[in-house]
Protein backbone atom coordinates (compact mmCIF):
# COMPACT_ATOMS: atom_id res chain seq x y z
CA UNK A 1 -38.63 53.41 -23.83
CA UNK A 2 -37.91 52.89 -27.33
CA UNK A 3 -37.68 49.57 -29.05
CA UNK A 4 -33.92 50.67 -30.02
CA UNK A 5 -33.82 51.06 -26.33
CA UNK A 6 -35.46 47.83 -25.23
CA UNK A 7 -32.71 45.84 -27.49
CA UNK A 8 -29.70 47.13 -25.94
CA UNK A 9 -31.02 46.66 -22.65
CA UNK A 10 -31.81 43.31 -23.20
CA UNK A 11 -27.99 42.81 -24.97
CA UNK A 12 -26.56 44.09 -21.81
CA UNK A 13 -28.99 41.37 -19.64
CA UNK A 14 -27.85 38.86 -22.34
CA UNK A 15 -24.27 40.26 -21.43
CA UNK A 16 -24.17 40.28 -18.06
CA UNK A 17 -26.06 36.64 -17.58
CA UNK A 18 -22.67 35.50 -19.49
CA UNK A 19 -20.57 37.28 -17.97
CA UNK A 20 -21.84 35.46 -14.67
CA UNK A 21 -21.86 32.05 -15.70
CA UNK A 22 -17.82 32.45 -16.80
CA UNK A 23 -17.07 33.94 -13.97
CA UNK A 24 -19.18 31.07 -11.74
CA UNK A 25 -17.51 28.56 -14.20
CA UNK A 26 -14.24 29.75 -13.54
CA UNK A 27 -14.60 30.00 -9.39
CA UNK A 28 -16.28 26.28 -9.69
CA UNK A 29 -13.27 24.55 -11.86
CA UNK A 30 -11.05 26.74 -8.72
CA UNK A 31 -12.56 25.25 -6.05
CA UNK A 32 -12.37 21.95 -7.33
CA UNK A 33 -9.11 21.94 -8.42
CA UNK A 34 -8.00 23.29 -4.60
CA UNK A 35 -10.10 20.26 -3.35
CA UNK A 36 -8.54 17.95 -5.32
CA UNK A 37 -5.22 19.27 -4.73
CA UNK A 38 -6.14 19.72 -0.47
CA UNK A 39 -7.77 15.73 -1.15
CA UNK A 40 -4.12 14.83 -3.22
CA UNK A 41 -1.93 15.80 0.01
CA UNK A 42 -4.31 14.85 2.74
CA UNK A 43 -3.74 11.28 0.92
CA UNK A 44 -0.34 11.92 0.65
CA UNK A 45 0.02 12.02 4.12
CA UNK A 46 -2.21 9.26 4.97
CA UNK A 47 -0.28 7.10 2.60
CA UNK A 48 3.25 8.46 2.99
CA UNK A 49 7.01 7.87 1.20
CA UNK A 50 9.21 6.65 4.29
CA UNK A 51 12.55 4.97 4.01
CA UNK A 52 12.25 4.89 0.36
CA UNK A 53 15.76 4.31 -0.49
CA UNK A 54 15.73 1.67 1.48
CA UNK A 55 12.92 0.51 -0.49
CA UNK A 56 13.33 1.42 -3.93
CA UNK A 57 16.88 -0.29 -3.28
CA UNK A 58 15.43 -3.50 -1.94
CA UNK A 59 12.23 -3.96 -4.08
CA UNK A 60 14.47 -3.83 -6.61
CA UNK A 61 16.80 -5.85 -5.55
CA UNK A 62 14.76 -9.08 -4.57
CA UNK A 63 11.96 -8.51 -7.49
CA UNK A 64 9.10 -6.67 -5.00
CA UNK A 65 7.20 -3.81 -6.32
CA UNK A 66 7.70 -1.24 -3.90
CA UNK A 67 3.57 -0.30 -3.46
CA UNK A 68 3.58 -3.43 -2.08
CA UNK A 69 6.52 -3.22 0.37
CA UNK A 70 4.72 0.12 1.72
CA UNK A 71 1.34 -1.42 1.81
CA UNK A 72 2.73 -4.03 3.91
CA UNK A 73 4.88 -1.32 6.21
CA UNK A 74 1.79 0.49 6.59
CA UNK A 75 -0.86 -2.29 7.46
CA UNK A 76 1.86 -4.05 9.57
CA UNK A 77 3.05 -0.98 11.91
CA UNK A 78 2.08 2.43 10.48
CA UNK A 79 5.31 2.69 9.79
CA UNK A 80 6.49 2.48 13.54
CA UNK A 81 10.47 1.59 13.69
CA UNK A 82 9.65 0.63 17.22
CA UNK A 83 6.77 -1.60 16.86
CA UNK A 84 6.02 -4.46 18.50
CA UNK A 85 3.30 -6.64 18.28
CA UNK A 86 2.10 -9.09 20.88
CA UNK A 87 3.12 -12.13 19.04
CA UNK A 88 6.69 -10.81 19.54
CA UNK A 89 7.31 -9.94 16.04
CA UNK A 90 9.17 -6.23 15.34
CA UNK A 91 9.93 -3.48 13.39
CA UNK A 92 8.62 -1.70 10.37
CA UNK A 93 7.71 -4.74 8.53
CA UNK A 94 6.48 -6.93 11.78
CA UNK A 95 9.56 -10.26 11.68
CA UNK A 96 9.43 -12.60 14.40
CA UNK A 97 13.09 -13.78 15.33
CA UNK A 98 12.35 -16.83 13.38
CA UNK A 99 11.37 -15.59 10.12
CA UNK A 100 14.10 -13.75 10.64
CA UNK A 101 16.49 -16.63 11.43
CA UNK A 102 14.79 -18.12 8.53
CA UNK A 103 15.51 -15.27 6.44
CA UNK A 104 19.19 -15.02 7.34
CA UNK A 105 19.53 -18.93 6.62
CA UNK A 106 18.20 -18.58 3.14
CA UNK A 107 20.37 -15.60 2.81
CA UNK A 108 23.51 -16.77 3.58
CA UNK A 109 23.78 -14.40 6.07
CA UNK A 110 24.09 -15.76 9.73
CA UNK A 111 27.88 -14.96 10.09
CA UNK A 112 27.01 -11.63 10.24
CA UNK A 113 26.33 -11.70 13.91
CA UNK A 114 23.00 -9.17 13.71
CA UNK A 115 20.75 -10.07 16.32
CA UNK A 116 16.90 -9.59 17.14
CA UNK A 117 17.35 -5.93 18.09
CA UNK A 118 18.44 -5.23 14.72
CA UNK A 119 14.95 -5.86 13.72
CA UNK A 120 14.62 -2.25 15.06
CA UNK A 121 17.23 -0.60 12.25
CA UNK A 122 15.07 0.47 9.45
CA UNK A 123 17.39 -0.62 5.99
CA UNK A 124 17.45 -4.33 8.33
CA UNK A 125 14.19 -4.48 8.51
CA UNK A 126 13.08 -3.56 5.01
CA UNK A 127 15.75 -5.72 3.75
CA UNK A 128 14.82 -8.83 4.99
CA UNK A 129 10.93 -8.31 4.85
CA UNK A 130 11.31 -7.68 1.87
CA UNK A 131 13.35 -10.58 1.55
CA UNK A 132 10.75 -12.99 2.88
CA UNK A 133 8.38 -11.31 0.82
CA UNK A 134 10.64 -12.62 -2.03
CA UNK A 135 10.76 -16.33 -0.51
CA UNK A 136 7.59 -16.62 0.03
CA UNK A 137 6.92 -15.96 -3.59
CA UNK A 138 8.58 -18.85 -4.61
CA UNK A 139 5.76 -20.85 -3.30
CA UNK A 140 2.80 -19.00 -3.98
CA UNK A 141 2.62 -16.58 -7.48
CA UNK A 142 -0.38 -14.48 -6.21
CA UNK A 143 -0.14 -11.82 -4.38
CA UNK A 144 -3.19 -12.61 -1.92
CA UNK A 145 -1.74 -16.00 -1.37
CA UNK A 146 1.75 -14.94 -0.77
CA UNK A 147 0.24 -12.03 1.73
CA UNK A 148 -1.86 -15.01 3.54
CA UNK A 149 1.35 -16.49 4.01
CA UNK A 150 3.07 -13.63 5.63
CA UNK A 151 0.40 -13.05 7.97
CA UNK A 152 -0.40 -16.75 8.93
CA UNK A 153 2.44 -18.63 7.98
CA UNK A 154 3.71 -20.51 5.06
CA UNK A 155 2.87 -23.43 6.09
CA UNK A 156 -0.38 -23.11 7.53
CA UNK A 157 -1.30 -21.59 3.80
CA UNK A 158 0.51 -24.02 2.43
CA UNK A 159 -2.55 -26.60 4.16
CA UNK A 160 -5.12 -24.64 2.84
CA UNK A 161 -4.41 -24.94 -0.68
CA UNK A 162 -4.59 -28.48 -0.10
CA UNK A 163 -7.95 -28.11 1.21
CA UNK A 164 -10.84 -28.32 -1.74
CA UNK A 165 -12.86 -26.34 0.87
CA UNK A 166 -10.17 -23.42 0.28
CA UNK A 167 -8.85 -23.59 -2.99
CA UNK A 168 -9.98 -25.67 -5.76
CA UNK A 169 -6.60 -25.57 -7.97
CA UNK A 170 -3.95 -25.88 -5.37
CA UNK A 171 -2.76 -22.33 -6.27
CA UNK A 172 -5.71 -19.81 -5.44
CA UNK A 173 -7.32 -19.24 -2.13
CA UNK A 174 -11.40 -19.02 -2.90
CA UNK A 175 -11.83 -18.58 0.92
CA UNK A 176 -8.77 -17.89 3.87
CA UNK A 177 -10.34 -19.80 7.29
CA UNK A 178 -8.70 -17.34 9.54
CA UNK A 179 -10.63 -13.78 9.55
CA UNK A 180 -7.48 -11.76 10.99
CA UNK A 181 -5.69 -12.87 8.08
CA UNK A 182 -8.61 -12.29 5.73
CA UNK A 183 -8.84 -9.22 6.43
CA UNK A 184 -5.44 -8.12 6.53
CA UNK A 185 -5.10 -9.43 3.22
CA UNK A 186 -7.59 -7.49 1.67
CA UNK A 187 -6.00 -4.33 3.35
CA UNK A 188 -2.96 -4.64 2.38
CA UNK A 189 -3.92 -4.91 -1.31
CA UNK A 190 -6.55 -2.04 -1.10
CA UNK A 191 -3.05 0.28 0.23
CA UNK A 192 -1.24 -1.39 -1.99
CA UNK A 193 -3.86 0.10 -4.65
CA UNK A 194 -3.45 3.33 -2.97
CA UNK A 195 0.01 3.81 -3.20
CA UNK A 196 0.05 2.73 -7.05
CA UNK A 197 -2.61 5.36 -7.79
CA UNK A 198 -1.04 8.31 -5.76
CA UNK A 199 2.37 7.91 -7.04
CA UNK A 200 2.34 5.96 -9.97
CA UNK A 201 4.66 3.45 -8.96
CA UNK A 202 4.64 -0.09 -9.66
């Protein structure tokens, strides 16, 4: 073999060892780009879009961001209309009858004649969770605070911030005494999280 020959061989190795790594760069930035896209709706689906007139209209309405009126839908019943937990409280968003009496007395709205099995109507629901959602930030500015409050009760958190062994400004909870609630506060932010990175919505 001449040298002549020995050169354009080794152009067409040269060649071909390109020609692989374009087309392996190519297939890699395909597969990747299906994950993400199979990873994007398998997250979708985990984290879903429900009622959301209902609450667009209301998280609007009473000053909520709507991530955090679906994180709370989500952690309290998966989104189950029908739910009900043992503590009696119902629906998408989890109200006992007397948050909800509560809710209606703040509103203005007890003339209205809805009852406890309206808890069960979806735009009801949302409405006045979100609602209470709303009151309850009136007393506490922060998020994890107001979410302790939701889950335990106002005035139970309301104790705690008195507490030095809780909170050492009378605003911020350092530590939340009751696990269940501990934990569900820290879900509800990490869907909350979720849902703002997914779908870019405040």
């Amino acid at each position: 073999m001449t040298k002549a020959q020995k050169q354009q061989q080794k152009k067409r190795r040269v060649r071909a060892a390109i020609l692989i790594v374009i087309v392996l760069a190519v297939v890699t930035t395909v597969c990747v780009l299906a994950l993400h896209k199979g990873y994007d709706h398998f997250s979708k689906t985990v984290y879903p879009l429900p009622y959301r007139e209902y609450v667009e209209k209301y998280a609007a309405e009473y000053g909520e961001d709507p991530s955090l009126v679906y994180a709370v839908m989500s952690t309290e019943s998966s989104f189950d209309a029908e739910a009900v937990s043992s503590a009696g409280a119902m629906g998408l968003m989890q109200l006992t009858d007397k948050t909800f009496e509560w809710a209606q007395m703040r509103m203005g709205t007890q003339d209205k004649g809805l009852t406890d099995d309206d808890l069960f109507k979806p735009e009801i629901n949302i409405q006045y969770g979100t609602y209470v959602l709303h009151l309850l930030r009136e007393d506490f500015d922060r998020t994890a605070t107001l979410l302790a409050a939701y889950n335990a009760g106002r005035s139970n958190v309301l104790e705690w911030l008195e507490n030095s062994d809780y909170s050492q400004d009378g605003e911020t909870l350092v530590d939340i005494p009751l696990s269940e609630t501990r934990q569900y506060v820290l879900k509800v932010l990490q869907t909350q999280e979720r849902y703002q990175q997914l779908y870019d919505i405040p």
